[in-house]
Protein backbone atom coordinates (compact mmCIF):
# COMPACT_ATOMS: atom_id res chain seq x y z
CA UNK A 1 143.92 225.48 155.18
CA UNK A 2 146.22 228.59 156.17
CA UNK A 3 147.82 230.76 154.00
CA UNK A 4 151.33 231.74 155.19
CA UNK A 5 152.20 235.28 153.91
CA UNK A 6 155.72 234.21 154.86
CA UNK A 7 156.05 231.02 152.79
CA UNK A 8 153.77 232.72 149.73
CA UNK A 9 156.28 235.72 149.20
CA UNK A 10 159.46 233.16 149.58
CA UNK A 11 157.61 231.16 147.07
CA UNK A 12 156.68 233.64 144.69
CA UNK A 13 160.25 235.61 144.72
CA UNK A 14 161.71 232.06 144.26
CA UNK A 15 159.80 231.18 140.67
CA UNK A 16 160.17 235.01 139.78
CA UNK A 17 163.84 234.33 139.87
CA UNK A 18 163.56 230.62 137.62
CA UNK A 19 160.66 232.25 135.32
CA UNK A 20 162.49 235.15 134.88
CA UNK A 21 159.82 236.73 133.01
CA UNK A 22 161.69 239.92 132.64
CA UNK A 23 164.83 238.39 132.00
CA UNK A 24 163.02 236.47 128.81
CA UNK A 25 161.79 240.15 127.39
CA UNK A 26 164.34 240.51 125.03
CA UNK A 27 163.24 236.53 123.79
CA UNK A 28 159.86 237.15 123.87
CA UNK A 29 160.35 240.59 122.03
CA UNK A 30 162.00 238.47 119.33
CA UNK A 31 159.16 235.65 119.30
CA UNK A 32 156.52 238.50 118.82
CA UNK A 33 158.75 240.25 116.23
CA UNK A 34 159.24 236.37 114.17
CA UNK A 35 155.19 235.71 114.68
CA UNK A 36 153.93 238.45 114.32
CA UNK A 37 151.78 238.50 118.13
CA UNK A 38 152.08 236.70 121.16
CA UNK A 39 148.48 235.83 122.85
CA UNK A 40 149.36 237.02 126.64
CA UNK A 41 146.09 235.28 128.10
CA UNK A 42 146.93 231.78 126.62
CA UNK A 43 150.21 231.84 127.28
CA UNK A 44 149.32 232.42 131.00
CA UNK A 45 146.60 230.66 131.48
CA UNK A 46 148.70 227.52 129.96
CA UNK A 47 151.74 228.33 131.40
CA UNK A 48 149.56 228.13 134.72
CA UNK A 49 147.40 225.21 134.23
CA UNK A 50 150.83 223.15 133.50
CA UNK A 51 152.23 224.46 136.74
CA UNK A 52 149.43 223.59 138.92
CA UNK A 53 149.18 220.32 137.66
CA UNK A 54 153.02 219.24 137.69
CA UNK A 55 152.28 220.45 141.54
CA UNK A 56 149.65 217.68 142.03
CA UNK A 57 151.11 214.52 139.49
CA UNK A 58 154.37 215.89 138.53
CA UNK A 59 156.31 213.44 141.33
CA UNK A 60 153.63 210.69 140.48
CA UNK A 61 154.46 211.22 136.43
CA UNK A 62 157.87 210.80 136.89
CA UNK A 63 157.76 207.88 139.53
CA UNK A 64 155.31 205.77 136.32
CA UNK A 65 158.36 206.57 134.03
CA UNK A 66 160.88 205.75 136.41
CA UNK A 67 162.75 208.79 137.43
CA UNK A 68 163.21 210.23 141.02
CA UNK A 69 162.98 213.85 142.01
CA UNK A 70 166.44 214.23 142.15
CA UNK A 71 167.10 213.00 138.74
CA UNK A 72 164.74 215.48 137.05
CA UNK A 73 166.23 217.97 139.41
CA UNK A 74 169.54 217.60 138.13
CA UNK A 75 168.27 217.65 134.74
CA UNK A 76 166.00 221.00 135.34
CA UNK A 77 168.86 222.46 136.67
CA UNK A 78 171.65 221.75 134.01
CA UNK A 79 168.29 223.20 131.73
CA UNK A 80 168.53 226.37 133.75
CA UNK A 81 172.59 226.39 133.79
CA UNK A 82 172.41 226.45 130.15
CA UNK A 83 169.84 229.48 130.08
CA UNK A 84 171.52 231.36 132.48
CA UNK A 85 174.64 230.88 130.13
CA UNK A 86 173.26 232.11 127.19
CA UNK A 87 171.60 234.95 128.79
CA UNK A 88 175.01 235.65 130.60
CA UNK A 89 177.46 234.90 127.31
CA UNK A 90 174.80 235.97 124.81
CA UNK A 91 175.25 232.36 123.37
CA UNK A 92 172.64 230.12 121.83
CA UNK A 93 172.16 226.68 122.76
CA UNK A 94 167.96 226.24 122.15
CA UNK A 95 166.79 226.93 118.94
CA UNK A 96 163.53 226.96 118.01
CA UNK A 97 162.15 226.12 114.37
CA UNK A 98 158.34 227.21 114.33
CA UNK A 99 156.72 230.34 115.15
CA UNK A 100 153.30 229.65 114.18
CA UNK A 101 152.13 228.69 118.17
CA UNK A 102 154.81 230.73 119.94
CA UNK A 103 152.12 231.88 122.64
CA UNK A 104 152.05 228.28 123.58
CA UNK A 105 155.29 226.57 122.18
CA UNK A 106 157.83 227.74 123.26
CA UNK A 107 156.69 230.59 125.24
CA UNK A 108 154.35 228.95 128.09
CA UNK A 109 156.15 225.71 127.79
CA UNK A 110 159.28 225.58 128.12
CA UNK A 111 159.86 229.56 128.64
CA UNK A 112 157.64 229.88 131.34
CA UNK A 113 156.77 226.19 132.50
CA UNK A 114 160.04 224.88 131.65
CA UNK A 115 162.19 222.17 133.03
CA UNK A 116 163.44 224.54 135.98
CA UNK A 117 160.10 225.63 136.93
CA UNK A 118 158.91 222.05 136.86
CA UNK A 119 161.78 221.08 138.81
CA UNK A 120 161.37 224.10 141.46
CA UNK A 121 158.01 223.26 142.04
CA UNK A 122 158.70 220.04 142.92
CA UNK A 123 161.57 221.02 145.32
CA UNK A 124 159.09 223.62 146.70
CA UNK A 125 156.41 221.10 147.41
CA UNK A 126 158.76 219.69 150.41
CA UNK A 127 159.71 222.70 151.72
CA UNK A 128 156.29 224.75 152.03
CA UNK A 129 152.34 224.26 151.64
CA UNK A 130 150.73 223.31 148.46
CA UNK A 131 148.22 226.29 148.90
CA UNK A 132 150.68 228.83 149.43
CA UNK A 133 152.65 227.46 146.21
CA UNK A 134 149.50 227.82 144.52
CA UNK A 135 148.78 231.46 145.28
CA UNK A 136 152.93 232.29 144.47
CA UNK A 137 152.14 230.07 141.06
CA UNK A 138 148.99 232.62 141.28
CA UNK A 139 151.22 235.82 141.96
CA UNK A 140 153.84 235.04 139.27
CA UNK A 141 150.90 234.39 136.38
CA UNK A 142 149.59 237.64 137.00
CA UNK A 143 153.00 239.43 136.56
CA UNK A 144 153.46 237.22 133.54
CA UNK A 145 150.72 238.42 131.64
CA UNK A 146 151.42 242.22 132.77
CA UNK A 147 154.65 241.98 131.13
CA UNK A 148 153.62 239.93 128.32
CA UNK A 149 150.85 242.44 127.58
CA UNK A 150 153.34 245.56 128.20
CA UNK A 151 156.40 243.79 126.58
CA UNK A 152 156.59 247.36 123.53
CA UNK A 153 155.81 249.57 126.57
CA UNK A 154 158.74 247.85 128.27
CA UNK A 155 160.63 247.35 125.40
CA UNK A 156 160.90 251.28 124.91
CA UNK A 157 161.29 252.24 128.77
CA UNK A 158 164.28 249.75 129.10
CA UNK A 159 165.81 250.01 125.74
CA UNK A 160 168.58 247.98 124.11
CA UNK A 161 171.08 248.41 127.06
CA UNK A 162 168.38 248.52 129.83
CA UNK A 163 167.25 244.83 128.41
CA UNK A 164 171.01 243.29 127.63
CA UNK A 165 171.97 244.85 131.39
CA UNK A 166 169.09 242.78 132.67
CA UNK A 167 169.53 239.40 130.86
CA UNK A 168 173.16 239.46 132.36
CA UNK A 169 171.85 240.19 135.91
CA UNK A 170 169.26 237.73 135.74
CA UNK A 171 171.41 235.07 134.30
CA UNK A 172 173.47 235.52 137.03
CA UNK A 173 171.17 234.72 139.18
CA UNK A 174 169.51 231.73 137.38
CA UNK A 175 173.70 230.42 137.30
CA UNK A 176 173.25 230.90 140.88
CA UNK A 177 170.29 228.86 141.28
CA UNK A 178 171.37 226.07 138.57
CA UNK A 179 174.41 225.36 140.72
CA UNK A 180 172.67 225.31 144.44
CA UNK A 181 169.65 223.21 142.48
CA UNK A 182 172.61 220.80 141.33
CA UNK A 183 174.70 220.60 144.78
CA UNK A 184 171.42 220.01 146.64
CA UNK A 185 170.65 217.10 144.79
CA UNK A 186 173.88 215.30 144.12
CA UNK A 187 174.84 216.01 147.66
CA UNK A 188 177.84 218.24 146.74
């Protein structure tokens, strides 16, 4: 068992980008704000226990219900189209009704270990070693609970235009991914 510093970074800049844990600030800023406290070690630690394990039985899971990779790619990434949109157009399309578990629902799942991640993790899983997607699932946990634990620090360094300017950059850049994720998988 190697670990490829190579494949590790490519890994862990690729679920940076679908995360987006710094694009979600402003959303998680609002979560803590509507309950009151977000619990940064249990939304990591779940957030990573649900990646790991989609890495291992996430391709068996779906084959017992009947749906191929592709399928739940192209669903992941019309998930992450729609994010990137409302980050992008400042739109809703997911609303959320309860507060009282936001640490867990809906900010490690489906925030953090969303659809998209699930979805990239799966596409990653062909493309490099499970180890080094472990260590970039790893990498990206870490710098989720840094920000999640530092989200007033960060919400006063940014401010209000430093956090809308980089919602609309990320979303960009989720778009981005959303549409390669899609043309990939239909073969467009």
């Amino acid at each position: 068992m190697f670990f490829n510093i190579k494949e590790i970074a490519s890994v862990s800049m690729i679920l940076f980008a679908i995360i987006d844990i710094l694009g979600s600030i402003p959303i998680i800023i609002d979560l803590r704000q509507k309950a009151g406290k977000i619990e940064s070690g249990k939304a990591s630690i779940v957030a990573m226990v649900l990646m790991i394990a989609f890495l291992f039985i996430g391709e068996s899971m779906l084959k017992l219900i009947g749906i191929d990779v592709a399928s739940f790619a192209i669903a992941g990434s019309l998930v992450i189209f729609f994010i990137a949109m409302e980050m992008v157009l400042g739109m809703t399309f997911f609303k959320e009704d309860s507060f009282e578990t936001a640490s867990i629902v809906p900010l490690a799942f489906p925030l953090i270990a969303g659809a998209g991640t699930m979805t990239t993790i799966l596409s990653l899983k062909s493309e490099y070693a499970t180890q080094n997607i472990i260590v970039g699932i790893l990498v990206n946990i870490a710098i989720i609970y840094v920000v999640l634990k530092n989200t007033y620090r960060l919400e006063k360094l940014l401010g209000r235009t430093g956090l809308a300017v980089l919602r609309k950059a990320f979303g960009v850049i989720l778009l981005a991914i959303a549409i390669k994720l899609f043309r990939s998988n239909t073969g467009l």
